[in-house]
Protein backbone atom coordinates (compact mmCIF):
# COMPACT_ATOMS: atom_id res chain seq x y z
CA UNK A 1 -16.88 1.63 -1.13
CA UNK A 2 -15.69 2.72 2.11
CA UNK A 3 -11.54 2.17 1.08
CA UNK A 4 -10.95 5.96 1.19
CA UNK A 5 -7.24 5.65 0.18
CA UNK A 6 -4.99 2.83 -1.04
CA UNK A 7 -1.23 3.18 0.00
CA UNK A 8 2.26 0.79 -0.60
CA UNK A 9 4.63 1.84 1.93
CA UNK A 10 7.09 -0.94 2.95
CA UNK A 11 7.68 0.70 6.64
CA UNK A 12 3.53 0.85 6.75
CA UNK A 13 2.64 2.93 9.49
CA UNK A 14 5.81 5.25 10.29
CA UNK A 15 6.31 8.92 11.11
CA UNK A 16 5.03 10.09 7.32
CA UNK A 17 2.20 8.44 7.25
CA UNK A 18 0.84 8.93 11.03
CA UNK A 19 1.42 12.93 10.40
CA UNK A 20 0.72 13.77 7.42
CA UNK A 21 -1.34 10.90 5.20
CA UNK A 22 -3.83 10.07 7.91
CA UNK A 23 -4.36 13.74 8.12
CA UNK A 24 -4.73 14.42 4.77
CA UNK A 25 -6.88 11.10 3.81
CA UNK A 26 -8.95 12.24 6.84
CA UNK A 27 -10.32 8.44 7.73
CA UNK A 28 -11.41 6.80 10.32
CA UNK A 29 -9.50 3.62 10.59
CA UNK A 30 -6.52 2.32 9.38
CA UNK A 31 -6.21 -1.36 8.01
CA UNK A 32 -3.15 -2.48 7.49
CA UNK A 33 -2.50 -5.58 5.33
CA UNK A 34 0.59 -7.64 5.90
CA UNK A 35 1.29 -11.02 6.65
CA UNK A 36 4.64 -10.31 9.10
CA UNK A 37 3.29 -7.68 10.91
CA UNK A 38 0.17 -9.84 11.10
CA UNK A 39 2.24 -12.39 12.55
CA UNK A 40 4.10 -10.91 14.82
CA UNK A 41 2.18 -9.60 17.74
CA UNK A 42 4.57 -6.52 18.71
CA UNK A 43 4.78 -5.29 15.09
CA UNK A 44 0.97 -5.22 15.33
CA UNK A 45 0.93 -3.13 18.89
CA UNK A 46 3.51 -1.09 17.47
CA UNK A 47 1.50 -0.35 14.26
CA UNK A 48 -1.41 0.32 16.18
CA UNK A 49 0.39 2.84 18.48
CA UNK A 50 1.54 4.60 15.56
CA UNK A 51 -1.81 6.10 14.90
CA UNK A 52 -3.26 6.19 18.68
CA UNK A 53 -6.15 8.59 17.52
CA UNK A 54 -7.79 5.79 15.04
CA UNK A 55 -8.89 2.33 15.16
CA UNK A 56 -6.20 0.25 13.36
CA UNK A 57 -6.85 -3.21 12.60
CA UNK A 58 -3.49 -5.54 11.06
CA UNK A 59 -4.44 -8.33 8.87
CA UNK A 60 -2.51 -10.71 6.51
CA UNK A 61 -3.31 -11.03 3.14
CA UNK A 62 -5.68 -13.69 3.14
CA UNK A 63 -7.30 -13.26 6.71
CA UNK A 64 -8.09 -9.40 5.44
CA UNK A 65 -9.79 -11.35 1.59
CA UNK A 66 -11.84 -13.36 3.51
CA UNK A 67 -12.78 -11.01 6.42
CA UNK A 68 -13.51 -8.22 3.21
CA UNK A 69 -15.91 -11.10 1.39
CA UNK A 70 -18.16 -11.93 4.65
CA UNK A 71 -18.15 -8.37 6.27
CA UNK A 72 -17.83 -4.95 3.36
CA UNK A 73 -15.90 -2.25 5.22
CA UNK A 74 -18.30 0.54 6.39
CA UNK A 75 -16.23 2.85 7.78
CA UNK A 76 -14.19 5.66 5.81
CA UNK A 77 -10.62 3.86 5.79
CA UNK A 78 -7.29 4.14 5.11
CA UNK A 79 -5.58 1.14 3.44
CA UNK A 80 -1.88 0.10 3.91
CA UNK A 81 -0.20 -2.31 2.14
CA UNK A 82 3.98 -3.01 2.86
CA UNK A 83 4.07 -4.71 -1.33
CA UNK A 84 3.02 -4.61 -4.64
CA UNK A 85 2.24 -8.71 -4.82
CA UNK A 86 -0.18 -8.13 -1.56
CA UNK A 87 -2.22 -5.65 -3.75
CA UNK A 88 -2.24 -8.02 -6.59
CA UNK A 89 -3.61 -10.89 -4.32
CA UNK A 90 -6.14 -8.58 -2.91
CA UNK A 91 -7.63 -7.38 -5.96
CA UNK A 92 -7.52 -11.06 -7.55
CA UNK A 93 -8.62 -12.26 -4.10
CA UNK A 94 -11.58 -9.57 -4.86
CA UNK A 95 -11.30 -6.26 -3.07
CA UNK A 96 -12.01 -3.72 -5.27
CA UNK A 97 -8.95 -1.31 -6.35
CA UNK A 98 -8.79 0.71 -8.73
CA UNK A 99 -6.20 3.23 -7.64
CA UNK A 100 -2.78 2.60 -5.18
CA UNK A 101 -0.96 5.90 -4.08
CA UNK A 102 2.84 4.54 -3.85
CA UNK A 103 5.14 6.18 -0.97
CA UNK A 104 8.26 4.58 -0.13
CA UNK A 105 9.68 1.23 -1.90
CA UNK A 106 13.14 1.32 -0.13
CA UNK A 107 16.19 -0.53 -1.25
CA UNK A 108 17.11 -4.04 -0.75
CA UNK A 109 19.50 -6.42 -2.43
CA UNK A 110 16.44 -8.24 -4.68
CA UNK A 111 15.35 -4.91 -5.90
CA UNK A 112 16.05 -2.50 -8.93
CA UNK A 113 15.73 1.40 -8.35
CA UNK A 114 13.45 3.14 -10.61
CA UNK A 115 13.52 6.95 -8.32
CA UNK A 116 14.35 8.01 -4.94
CA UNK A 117 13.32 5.66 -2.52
CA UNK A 118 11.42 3.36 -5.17
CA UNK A 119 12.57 0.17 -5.74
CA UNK A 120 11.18 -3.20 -6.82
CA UNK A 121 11.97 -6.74 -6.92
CA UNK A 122 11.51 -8.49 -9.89
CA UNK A 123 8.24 -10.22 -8.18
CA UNK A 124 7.13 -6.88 -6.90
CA UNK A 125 7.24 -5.22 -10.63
CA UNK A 126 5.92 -7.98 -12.10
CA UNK A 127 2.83 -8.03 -9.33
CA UNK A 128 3.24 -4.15 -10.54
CA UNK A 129 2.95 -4.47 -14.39
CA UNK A 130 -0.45 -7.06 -13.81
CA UNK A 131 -2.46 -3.81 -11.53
CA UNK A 132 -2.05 -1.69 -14.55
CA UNK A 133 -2.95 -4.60 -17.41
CA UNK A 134 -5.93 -4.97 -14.86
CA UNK A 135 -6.86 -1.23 -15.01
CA UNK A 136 -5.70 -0.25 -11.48
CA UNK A 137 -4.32 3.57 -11.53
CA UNK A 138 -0.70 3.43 -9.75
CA UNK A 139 0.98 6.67 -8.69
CA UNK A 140 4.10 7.30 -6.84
CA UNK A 141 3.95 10.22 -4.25
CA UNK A 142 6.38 10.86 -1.19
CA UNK A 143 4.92 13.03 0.88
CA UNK A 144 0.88 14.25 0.79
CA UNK A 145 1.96 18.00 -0.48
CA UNK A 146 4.15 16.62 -3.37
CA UNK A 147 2.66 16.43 -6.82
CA UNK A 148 2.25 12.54 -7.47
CA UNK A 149 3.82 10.85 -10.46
CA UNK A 150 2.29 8.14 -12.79
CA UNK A 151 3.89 4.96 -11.87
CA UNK A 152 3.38 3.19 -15.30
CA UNK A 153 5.54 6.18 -17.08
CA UNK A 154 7.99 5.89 -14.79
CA UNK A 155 8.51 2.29 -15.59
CA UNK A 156 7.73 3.14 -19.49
CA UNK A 157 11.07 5.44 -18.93
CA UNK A 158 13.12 3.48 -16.88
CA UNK A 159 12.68 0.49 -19.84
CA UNK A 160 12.94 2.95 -22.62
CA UNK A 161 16.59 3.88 -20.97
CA UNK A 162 17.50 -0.47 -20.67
C-alpha cells in the first residue's frame, strides 16, 4: 500500500503539518480528503500552496473512494483527512486503514473535549468508536516529536470519569 501516513487534522494542511509532518512522513504527495475544501476551489489552491514542494491532490469523500477503487495509489503518500466520519466512510467505502495518527480536533459548539485541542462531536466519536470495533489503530499526537497517545484509552478514561 502506498498510504504512507494517515492523519485527522480539522485545519488539514496548516503551518504544523507543511513543516514538520510532511518532513517527518517523508512522502511524495499529499491527498487530502474533504468534501468543503473539495468544493471550494480557493480552499483547494490554498491547500495546495501549503505544501509547494509536493504534488497535492484535494478530493471529497466519495470522488477520492471511487478514484482509490479504479486507480491504487502508487506513490508514497501522505493522507489528510479534516474528520473522524470521512475516515469511517473511507474505510467502509474500502480504502484500506488500519492506523489514523490524530493531530488537532479543535473546539466547536457540537463537540465534547477529551485533551488539549481534541474534541469530538457526538457523530465524530461515534464514527470514532466504529474504527476501533473495526480494528483500525487510532492515536492522538500534536506535533511529530511528541510521544503519541492511544486514542481508545483516552476515551476509556474520559468515560470512566462520566
Amino acid at each position: 500500500m502506498a498510504i504512507k501516513w494517515i492523519r485527522i487534522d480539522d485545519r488539514l494542511i496548516h503551518g504544523q503539518v507543511a513543516t514538520s509532518w510532511l518532513r517527518h512522513v517523508n512522502a511524495e504527495q499529499v491527498i487530502c480528503v474533504n468534501d468543503a475544501a473539495a468544493q471550494n476551489p480557493v480552499q483547494a489552491q490554498v491547500l495546495k500552496m501549503a505544501a509547494p514542494d509536493l504534488l497535492v491532490h484535494v478530493f471529497g469523500v466519495q470522488q477520492f473512494v471511487n478514484i482509490y477503487k479504479k486507480n491504487p495509489i502508487k506513490r508514497s503518500t501522505f493522507l489528510i483527512l479534516g474528520s473522524t466520519s470521512d475516515a469511517l466512510a473511507l474505510k467502509q467505502g474500502g480504502v484500506p486503514i488500519d492506523y489514523i495518527n490524530y493531530g488537532g480536533m479543535r473546539s466547536r459548539q457540537d463537540r465534547h473535549s477529551y485533551a488539549h485541542d481534541l474534541s469530538f462531536s457526538p457523530e465524530e466519536e461515534q464514527a470514532l468508536e466504529e474504527l476501533i470495533k473495526m480494528g483500525v489503530q487510532v492515536e492522538y499526537q500534536i506535533a511529530a516529536f511528541d510521544e503519541p497517545v492511544s486514542l481508545e484509552s483516552v476515551l476509556k478514561k474520559a468515560k470512566e470519569q462520566k
